[in-house]
Protein backbone atom coordinates (compact mmCIF):
# COMPACT_ATOMS: atom_id res chain seq x y z
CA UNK A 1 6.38 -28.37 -21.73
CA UNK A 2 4.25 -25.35 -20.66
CA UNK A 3 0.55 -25.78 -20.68
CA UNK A 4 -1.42 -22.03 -20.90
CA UNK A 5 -4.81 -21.96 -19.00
CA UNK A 6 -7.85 -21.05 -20.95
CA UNK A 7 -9.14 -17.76 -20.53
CA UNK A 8 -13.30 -18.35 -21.15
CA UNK A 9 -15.26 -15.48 -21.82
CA UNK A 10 -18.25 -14.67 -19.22
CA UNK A 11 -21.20 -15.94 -20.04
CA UNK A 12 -22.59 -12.80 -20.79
CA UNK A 13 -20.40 -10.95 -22.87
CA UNK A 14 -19.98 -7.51 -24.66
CA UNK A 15 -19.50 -7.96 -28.46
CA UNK A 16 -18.93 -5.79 -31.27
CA UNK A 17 -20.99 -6.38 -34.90
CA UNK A 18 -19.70 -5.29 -38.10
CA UNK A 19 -21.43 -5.67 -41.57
CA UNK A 20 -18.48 -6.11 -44.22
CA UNK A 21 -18.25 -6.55 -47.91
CA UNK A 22 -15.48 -7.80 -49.80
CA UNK A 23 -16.18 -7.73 -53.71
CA UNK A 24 -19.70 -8.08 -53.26
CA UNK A 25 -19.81 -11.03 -50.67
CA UNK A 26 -21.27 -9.47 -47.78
CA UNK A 27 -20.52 -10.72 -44.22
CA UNK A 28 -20.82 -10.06 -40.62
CA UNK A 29 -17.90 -10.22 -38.10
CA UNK A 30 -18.55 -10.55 -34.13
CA UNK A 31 -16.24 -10.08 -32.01
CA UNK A 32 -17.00 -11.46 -28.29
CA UNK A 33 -15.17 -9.36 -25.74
CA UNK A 34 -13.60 -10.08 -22.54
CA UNK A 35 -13.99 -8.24 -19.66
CA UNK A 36 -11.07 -5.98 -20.74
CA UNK A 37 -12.70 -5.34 -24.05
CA UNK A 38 -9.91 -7.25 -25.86
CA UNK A 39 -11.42 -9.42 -28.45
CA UNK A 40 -11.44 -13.13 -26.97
CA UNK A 41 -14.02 -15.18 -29.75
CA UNK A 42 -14.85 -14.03 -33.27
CA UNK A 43 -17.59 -15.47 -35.79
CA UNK A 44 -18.26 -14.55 -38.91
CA UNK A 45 -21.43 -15.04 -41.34
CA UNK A 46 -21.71 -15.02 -45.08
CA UNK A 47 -25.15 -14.29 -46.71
CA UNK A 48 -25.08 -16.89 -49.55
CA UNK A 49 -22.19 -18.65 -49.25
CA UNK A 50 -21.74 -22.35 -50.04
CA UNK A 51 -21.05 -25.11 -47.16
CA UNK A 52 -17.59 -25.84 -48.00
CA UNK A 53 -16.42 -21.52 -48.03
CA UNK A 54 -18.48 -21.22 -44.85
CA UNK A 55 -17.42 -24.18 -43.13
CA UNK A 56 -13.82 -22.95 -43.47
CA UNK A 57 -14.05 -19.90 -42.47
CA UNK A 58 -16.24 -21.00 -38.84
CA UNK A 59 -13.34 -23.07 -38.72
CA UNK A 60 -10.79 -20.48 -39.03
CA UNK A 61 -12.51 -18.53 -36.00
CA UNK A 62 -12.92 -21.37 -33.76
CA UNK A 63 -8.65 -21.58 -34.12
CA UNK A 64 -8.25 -18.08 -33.88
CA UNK A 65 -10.84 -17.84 -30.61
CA UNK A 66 -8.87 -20.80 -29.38
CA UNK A 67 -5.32 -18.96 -30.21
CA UNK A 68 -6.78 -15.44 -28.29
CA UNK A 69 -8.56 -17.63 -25.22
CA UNK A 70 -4.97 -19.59 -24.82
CA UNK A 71 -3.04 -15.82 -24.64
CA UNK A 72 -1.75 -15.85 -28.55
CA UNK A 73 -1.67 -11.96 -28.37
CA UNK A 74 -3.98 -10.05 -30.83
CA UNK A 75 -1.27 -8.64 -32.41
CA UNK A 76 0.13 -11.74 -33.57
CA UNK A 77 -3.04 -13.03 -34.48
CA UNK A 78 -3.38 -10.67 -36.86
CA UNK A 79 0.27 -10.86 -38.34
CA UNK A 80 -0.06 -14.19 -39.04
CA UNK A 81 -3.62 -14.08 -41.05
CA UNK A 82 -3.20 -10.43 -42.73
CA UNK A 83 -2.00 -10.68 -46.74
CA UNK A 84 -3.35 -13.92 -47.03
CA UNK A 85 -4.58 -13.79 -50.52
CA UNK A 86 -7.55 -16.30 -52.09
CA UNK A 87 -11.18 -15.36 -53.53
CA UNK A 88 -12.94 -13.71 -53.09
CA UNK A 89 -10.66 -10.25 -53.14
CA UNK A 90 -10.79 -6.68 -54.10
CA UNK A 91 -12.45 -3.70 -52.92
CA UNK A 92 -14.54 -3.69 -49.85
CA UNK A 93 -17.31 -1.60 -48.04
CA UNK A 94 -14.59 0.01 -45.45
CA UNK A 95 -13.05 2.92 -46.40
CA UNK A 96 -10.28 2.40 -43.72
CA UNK A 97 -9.65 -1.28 -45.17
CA UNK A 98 -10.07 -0.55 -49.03
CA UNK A 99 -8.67 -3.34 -50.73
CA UNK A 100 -9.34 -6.92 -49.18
CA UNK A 101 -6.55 -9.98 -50.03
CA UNK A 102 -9.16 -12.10 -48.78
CA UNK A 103 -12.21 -12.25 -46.16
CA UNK A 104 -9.42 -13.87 -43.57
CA UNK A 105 -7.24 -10.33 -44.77
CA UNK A 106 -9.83 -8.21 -44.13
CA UNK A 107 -10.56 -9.65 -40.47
CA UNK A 108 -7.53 -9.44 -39.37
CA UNK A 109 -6.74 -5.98 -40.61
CA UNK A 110 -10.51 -4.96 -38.98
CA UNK A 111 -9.55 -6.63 -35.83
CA UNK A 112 -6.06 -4.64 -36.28
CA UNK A 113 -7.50 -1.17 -36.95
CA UNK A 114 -10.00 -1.52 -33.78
CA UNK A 115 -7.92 -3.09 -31.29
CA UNK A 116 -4.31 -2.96 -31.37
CA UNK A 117 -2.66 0.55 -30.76
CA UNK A 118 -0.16 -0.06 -33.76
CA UNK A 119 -2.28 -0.87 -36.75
CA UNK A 120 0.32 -1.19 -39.66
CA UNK A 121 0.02 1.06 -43.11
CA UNK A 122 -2.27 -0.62 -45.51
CA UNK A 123 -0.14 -2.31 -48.24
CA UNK A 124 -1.14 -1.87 -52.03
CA UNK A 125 -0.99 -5.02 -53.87
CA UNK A 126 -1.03 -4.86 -57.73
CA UNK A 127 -3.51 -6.71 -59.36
CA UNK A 128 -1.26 -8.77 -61.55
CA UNK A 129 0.52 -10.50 -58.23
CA UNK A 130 -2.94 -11.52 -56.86
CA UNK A 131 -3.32 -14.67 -58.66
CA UNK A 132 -1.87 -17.26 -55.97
CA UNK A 133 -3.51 -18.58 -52.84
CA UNK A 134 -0.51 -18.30 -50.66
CA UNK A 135 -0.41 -15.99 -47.30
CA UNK A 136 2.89 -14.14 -46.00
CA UNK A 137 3.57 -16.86 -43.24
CA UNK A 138 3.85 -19.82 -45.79
């Protein structure tokens, strides 16, 4: 079995800060950088979100800052987290990033646009196949 080392960012860090919407829910994405400038910790915050949504999703970026500080590259960070589809969706304050699956979705297709040098062509899904909760990976 191979063990990866953890790559820890310095203790004082660049970041990025992006205010996002999706359907009305407005959030805020950082992105802690290494010394690079490759994303190595994300949070987000959601302005009047319940516990149990905003629990989750600190959750989900604790795994995916894990996944990025153990050397999961970016890129498949992001393949594995874009399309997943649950509410809140729809249209979202980024004109790059229209339509939004989910809040997960939109981060990693952010994190796609802004970091990776192959960001992949945004995929229209119709309205009447976004009723299920499952992502592309399941």
């Amino acid at each position: 079995m191979t063990t990866e080392r953890r790559q820890t960012l310095s203790s004082t860090r660049q970041s990025v800060t992006h205010k996002f919407q999706v359907m009305g829910h407005e959030g805020y994405l950082t992105i802690g950088l290494f010394d690079n400038n490759q994303p190595g910790e994300i949070f987000i915050k959601m302005s009047k979100e319940g516990s149990t949504l905003s629990g989750l999703i600190q959750a989900f970026c604790r795994a995916f800052s894990l996944a990025l500080q153990f050397g999961l590259p970016l890129g498949e960070a992001v393949s594995r987290f874009k399309g997943m589809r649950f509410e809140p969706m729809g249209h979202t304050s980024n004109p790059d990033i229209p339509e939004a699956l989910s809040i997960i979705d939109y981060v990693a297709r952010y994190l796609e646009l802004e970091f990776t040098s192959d960001p992949q062509p945004q995929i229209h899904i119709p309205a009447s196949s976004r009723t299920d909760a499952v992502g592309p990976n399941q």
